[in-house]
C-alpha atoms as a PDB file:
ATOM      1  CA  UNK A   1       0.000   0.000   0.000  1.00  0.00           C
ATOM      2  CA  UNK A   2       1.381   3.373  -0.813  1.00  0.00           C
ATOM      3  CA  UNK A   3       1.379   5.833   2.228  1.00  0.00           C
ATOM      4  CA  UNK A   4       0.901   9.569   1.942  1.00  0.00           C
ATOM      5  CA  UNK A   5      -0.664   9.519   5.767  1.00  0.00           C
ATOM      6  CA  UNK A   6       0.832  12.104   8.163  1.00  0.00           C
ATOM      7  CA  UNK A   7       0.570   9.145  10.678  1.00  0.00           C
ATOM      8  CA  UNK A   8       2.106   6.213  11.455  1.00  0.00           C
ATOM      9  CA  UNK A   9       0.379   3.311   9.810  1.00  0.00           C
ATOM     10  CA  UNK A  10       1.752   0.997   7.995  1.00  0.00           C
ATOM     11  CA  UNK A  11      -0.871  -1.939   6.526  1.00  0.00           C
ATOM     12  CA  UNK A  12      -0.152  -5.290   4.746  1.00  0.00           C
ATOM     13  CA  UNK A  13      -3.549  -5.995   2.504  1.00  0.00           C
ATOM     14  CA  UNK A  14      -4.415  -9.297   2.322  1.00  0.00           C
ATOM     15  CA  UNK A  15      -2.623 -10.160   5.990  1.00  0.00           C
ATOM     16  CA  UNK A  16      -4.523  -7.863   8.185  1.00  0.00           C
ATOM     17  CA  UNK A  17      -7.893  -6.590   8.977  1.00  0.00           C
ATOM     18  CA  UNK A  18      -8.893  -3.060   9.979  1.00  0.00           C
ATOM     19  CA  UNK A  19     -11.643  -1.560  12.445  1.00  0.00           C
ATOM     20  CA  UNK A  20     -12.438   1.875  11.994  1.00  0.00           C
ATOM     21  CA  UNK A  21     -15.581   3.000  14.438  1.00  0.00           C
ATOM     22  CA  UNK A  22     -16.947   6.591  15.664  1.00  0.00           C
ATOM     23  CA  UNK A  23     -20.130   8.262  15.803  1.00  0.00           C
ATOM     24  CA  UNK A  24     -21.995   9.471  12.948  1.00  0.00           C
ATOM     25  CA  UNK A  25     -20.156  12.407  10.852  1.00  0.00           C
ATOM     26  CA  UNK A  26     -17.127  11.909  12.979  1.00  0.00           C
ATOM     27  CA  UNK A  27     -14.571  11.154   9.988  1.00  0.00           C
ATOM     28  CA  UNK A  28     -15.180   7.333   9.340  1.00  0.00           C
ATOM     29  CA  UNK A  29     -16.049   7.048   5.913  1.00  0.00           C
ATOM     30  CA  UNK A  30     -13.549   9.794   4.879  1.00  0.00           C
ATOM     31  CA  UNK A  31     -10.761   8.191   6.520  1.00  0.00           C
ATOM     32  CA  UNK A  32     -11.825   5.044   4.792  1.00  0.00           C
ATOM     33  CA  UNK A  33     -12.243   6.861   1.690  1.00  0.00           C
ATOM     34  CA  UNK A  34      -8.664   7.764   2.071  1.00  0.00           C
ATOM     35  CA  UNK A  35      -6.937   4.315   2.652  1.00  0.00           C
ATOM     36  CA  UNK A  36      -8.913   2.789  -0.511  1.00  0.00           C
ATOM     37  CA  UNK A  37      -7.351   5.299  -2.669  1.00  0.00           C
ATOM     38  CA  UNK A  38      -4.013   4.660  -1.126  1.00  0.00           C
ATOM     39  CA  UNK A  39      -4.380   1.354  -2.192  1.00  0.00           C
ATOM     40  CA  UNK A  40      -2.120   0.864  -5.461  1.00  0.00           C
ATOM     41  CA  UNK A  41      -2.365  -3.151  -7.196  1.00  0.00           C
ATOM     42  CA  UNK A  42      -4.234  -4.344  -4.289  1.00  0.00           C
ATOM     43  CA  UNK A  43      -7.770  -6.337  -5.137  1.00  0.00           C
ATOM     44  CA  UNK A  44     -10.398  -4.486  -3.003  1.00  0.00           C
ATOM     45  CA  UNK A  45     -14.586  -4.616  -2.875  1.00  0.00           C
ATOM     46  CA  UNK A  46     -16.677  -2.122  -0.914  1.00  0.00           C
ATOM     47  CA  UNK A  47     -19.592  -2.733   0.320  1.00  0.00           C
ATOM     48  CA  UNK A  48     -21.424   0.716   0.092  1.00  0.00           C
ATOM     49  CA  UNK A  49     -24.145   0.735   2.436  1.00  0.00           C
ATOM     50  CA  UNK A  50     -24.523   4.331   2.111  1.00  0.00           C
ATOM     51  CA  UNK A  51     -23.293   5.169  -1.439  1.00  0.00           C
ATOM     52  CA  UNK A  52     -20.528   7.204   0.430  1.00  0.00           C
ATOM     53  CA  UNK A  53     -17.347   5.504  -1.791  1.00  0.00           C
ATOM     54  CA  UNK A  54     -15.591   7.460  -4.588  1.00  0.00           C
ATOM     55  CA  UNK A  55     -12.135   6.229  -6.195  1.00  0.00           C
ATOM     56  CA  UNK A  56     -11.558   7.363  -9.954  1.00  0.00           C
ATOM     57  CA  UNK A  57     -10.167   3.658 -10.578  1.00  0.00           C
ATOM     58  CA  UNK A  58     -13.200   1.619  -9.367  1.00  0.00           C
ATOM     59  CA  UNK A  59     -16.139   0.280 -11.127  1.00  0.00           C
ATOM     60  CA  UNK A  60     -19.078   0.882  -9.251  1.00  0.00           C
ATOM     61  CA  UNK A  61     -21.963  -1.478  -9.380  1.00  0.00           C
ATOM     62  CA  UNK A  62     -25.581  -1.860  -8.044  1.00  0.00           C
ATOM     63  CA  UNK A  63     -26.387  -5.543  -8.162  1.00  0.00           C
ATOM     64  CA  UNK A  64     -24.397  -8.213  -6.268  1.00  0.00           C
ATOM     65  CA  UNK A  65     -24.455 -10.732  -9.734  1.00  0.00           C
ATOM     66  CA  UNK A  66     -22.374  -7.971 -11.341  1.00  0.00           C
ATOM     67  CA  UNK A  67     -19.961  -7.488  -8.820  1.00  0.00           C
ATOM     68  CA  UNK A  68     -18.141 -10.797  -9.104  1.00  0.00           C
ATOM     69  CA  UNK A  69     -18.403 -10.786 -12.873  1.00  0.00           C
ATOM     70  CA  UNK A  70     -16.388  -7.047 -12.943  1.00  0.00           C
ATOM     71  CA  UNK A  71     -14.285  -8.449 -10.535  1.00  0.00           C
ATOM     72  CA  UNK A  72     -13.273 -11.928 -12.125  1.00  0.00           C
ATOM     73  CA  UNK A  73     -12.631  -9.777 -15.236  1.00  0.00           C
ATOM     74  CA  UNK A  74      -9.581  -8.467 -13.799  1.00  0.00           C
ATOM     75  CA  UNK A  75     -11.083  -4.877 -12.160  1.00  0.00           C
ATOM     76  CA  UNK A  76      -9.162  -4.274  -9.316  1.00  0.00           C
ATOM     77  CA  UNK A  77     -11.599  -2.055  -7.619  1.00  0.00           C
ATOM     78  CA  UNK A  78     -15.248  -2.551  -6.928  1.00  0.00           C
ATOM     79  CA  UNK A  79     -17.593  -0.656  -5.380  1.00  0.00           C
ATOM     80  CA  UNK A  80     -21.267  -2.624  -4.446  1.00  0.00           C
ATOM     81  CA  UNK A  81     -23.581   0.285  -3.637  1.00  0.00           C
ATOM     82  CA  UNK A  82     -26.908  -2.207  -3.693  1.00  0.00           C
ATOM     83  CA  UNK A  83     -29.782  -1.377  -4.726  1.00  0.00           C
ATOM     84  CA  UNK A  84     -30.968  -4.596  -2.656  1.00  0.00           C
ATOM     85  CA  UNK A  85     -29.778  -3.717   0.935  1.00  0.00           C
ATOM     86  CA  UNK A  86     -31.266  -6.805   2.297  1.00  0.00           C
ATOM     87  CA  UNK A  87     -29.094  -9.779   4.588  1.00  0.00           C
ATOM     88  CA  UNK A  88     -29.064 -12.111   1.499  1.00  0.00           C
ATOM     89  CA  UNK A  89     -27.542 -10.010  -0.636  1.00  0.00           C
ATOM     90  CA  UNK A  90     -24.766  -9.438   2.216  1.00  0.00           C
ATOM     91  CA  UNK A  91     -24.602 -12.779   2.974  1.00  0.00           C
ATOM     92  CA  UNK A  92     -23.725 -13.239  -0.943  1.00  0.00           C
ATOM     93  CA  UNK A  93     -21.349 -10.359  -0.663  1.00  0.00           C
ATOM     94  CA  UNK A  94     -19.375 -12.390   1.991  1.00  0.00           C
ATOM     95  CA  UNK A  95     -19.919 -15.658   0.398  1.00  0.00           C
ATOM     96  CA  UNK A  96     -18.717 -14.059  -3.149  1.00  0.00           C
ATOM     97  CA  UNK A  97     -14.920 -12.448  -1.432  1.00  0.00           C
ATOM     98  CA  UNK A  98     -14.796 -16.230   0.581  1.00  0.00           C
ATOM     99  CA  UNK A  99     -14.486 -18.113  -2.837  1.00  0.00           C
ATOM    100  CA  UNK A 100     -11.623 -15.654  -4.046  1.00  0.00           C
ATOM    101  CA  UNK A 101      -8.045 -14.973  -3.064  1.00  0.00           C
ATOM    102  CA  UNK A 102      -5.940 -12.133  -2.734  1.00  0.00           C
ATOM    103  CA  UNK A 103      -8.691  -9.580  -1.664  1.00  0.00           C
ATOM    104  CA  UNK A 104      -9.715  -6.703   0.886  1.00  0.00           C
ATOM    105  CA  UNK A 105     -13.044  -6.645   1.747  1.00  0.00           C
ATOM    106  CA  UNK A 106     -14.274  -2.617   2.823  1.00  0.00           C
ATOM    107  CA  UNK A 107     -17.575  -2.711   4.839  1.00  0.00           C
ATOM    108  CA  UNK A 108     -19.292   0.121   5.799  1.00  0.00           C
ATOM    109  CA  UNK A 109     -22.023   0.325   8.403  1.00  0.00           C
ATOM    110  CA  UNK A 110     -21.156  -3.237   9.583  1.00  0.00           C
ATOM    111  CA  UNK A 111     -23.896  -2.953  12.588  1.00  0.00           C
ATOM    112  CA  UNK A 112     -26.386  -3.329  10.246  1.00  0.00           C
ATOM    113  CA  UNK A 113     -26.177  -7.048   9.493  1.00  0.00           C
ATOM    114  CA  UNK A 114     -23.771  -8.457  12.154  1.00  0.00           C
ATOM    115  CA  UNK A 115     -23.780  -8.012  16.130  1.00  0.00           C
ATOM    116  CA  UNK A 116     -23.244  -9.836  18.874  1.00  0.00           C
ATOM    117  CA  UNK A 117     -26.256 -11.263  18.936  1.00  0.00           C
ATOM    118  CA  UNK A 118     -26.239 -12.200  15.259  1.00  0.00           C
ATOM    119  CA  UNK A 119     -22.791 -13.218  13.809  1.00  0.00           C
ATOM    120  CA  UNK A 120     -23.344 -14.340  10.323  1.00  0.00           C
ATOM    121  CA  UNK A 121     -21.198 -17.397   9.365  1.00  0.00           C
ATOM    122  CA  UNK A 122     -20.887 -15.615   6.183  1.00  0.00           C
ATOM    123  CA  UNK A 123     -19.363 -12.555   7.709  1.00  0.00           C
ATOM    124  CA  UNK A 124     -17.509 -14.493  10.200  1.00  0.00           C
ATOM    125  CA  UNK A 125     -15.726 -16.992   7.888  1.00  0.00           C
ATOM    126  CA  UNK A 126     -14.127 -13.243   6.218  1.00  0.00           C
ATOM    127  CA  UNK A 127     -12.951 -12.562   9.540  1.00  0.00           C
ATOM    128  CA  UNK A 128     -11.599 -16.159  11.034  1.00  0.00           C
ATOM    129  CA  UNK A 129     -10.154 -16.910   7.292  1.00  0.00           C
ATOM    130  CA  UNK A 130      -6.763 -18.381   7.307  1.00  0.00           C
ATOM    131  CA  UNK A 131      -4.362 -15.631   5.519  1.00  0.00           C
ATOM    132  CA  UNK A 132      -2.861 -17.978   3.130  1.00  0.00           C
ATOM    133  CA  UNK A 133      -6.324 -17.533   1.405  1.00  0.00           C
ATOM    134  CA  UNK A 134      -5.304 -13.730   1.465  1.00  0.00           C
ATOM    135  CA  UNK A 135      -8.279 -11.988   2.592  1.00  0.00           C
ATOM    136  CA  UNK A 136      -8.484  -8.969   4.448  1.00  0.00           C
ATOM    137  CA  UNK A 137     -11.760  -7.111   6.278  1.00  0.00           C
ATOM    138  CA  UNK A 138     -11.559  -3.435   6.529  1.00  0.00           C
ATOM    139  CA  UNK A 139     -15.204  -3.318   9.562  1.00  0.00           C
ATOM    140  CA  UNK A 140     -16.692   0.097   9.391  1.00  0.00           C
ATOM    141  CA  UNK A 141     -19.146   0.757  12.390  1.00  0.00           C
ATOM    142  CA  UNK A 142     -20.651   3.184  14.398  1.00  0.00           C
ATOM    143  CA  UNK A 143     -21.499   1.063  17.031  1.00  0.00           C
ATOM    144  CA  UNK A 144     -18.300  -0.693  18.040  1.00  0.00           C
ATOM    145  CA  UNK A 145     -19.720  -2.491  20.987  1.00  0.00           C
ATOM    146  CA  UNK A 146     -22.641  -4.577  18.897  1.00  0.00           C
ATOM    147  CA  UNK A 147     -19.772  -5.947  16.454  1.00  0.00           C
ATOM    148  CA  UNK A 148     -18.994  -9.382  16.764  1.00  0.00           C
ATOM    149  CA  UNK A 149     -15.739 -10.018  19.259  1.00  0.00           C
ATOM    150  CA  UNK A 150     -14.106 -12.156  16.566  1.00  0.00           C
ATOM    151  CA  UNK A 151     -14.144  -8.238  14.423  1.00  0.00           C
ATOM    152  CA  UNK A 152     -11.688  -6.594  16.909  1.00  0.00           C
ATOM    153  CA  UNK A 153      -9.865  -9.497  17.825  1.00  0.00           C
ATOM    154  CA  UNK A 154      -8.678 -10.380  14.553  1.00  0.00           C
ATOM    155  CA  UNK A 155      -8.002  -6.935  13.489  1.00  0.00           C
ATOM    156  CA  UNK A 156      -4.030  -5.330  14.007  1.00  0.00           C
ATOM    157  CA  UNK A 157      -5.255  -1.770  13.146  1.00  0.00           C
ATOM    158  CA  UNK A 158      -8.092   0.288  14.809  1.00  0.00           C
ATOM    159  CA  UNK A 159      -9.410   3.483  14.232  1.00  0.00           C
ATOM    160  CA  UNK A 160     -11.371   4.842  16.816  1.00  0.00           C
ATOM    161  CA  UNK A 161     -13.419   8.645  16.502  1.00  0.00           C
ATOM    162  CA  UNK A 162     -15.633   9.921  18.597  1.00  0.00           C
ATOM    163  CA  UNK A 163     -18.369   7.762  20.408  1.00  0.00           C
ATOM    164  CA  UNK A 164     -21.384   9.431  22.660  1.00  0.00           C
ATOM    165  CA  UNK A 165     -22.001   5.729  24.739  1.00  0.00           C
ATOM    166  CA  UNK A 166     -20.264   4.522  27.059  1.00  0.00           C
ATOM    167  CA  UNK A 167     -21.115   1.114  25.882  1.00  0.00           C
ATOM    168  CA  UNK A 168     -18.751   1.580  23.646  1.00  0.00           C
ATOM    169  CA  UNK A 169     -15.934   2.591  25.248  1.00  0.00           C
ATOM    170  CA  UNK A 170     -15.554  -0.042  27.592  1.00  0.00           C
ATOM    171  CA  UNK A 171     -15.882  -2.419  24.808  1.00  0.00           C
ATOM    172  CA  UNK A 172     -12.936  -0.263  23.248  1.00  0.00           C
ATOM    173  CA  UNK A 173     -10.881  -0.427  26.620  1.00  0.00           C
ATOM    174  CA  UNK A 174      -9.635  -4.051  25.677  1.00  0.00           C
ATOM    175  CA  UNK A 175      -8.212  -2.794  22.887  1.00  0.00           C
ATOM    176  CA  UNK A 176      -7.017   0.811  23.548  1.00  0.00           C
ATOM    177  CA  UNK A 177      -6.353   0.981  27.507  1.00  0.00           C
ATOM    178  CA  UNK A 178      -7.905   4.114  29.687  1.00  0.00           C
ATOM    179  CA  UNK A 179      -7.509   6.219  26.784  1.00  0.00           C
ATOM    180  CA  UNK A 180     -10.426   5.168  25.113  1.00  0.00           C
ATOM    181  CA  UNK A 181     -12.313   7.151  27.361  1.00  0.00           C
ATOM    182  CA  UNK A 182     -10.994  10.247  25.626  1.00  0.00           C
ATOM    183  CA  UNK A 183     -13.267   9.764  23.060  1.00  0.00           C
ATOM    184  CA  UNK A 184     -16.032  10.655  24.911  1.00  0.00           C
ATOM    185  CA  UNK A 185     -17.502  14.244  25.687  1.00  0.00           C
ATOM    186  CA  UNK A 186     -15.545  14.979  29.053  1.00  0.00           C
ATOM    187  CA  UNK A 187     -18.724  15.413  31.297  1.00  0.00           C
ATOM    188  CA  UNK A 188     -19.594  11.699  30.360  1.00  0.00           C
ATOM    189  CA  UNK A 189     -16.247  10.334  31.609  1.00  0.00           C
ATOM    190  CA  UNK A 190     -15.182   8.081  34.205  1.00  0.00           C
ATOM    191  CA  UNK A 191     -11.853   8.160  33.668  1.00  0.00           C
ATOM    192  CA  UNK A 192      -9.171  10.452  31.868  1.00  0.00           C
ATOM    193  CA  UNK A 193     -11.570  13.853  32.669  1.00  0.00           C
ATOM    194  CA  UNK A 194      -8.189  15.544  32.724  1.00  0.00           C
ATOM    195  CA  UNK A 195      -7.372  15.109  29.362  1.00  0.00           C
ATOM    196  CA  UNK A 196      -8.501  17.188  26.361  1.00  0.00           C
ATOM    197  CA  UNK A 197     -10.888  16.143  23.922  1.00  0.00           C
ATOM    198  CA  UNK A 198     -10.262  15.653  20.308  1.00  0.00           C
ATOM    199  CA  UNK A 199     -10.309  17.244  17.894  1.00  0.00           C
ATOM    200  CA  UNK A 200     -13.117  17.405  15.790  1.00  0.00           C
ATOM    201  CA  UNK A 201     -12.155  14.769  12.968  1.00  0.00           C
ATOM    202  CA  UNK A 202      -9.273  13.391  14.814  1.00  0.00           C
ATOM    203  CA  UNK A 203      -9.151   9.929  15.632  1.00  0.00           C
ATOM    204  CA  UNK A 204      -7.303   7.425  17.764  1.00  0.00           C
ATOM    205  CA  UNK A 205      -5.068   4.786  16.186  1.00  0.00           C
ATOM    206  CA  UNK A 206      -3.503   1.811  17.414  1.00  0.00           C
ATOM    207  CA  UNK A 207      -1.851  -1.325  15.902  1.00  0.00           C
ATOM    208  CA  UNK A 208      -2.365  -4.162  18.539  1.00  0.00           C
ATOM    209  CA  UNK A 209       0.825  -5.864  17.815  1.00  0.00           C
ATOM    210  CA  UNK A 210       3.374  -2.476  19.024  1.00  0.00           C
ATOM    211  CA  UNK A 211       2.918  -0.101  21.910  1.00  0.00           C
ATOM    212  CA  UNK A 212       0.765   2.720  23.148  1.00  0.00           C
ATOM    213  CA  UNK A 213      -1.504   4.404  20.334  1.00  0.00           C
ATOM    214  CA  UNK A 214      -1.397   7.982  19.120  1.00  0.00           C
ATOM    215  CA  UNK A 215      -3.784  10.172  17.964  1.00  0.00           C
ATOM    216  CA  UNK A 216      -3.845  11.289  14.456  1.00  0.00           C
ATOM    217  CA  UNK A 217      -6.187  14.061  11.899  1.00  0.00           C
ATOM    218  CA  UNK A 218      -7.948  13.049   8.977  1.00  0.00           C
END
């Protein structure tokens, strides 16, 4: 992946997964925005729950039949913004990237088919995928504490914006230590009321596998 970021994040496609999560207009989708079009020869398929994707090198499709058919034709980029928004047609999203190798899958508004409650094996088998099959899952979510555990686990990068629940943020806490908290409004914290809040549109990265975080601006 080429890297014009002004932070420190350094991602192998096709060996790790991402989790980027925040409240609504907090900076998700443009930060996600950003990373596909840093991609350069890497195999990548959004799922556009939203119709919020733009990359000049992608095809962008509306039917989930099509999106394999680009795809197999050697398009490197795909963007699914469905007309059919229903489970099945997720479900055949997942099932679709599963068959293949060598591909990120980007999708946005995760919450909306997969929680804790509901884990679909579809979505699941993306996540828990051996990497010799070379697939990655970029999990886009503004509700990080209804996504399935296996999401954050299994991811080495995480994103984390603002967040109004507290739900959330204890959720975060195995993943980002005390300073999760700093992602909420300062009145509704239990911990870290000292520190400042971010900025608006800033973010809090870590990669699980080195040390303490930083905080970064999209």
């Amino acid at each position: 992946m080429s890297n014009d970021t002004p932070w420190d994040f350094n991602y192998t496609a096709y060996n790790e997964d991402i989790i980027i999560v925040g409240k609504k207009s907090s900076g998700k989708t443009y930060l996600a925005n950003h990373i596909l079009r840093a991609f350069t020869n890497v195999s990548i398929i959004v799922y556009d729950f939203q119709w919020s994707f733009h990359d000049s090198r992608a095809v962008v499709v509306h039917n989930i039949t099509e999106v394999f058919k680009v795809f197999d034709a050697g398009q490197k980029h795909v963007i699914f913004q469905p007309y059919d928004k229903s489970e099945t047609a997720f479900v055949q999203y997942c099932e679709g990237i599963f068959e293949r190798f060598n591909c990120v899958a980007l999708i946005d508004e995760a919450h909306v088919h997969v929680s804790k409650m509901k884990t679909l094996k579809a979505y699941n088998n993306l996540i828990l995928t051996v990497r010799t099959r070379g697939i990655s899952v970029i999990s886009i979510s503004s509700r990080p504490a209804n996504l399935p555990n296996n999401a954050l686990t299994n991811s080495r990068h995480i994103f984390a914006f603002k967040l109004n629940l507290e739900s959330d943020i204890k959720f975060l806490q195995s993943w980002l230590g005390d300073q999760a908290w700093e992602l909420l409004p300062k009145e509704q914290r239990k911990k870290n009321i000292e520190m400042d809040e971010l900025p608006e549109h800033s973010f809090y990265y870590r990669d699980t596998e080195k040390g303490a975080g930083m905080v970064g601006k999209i």
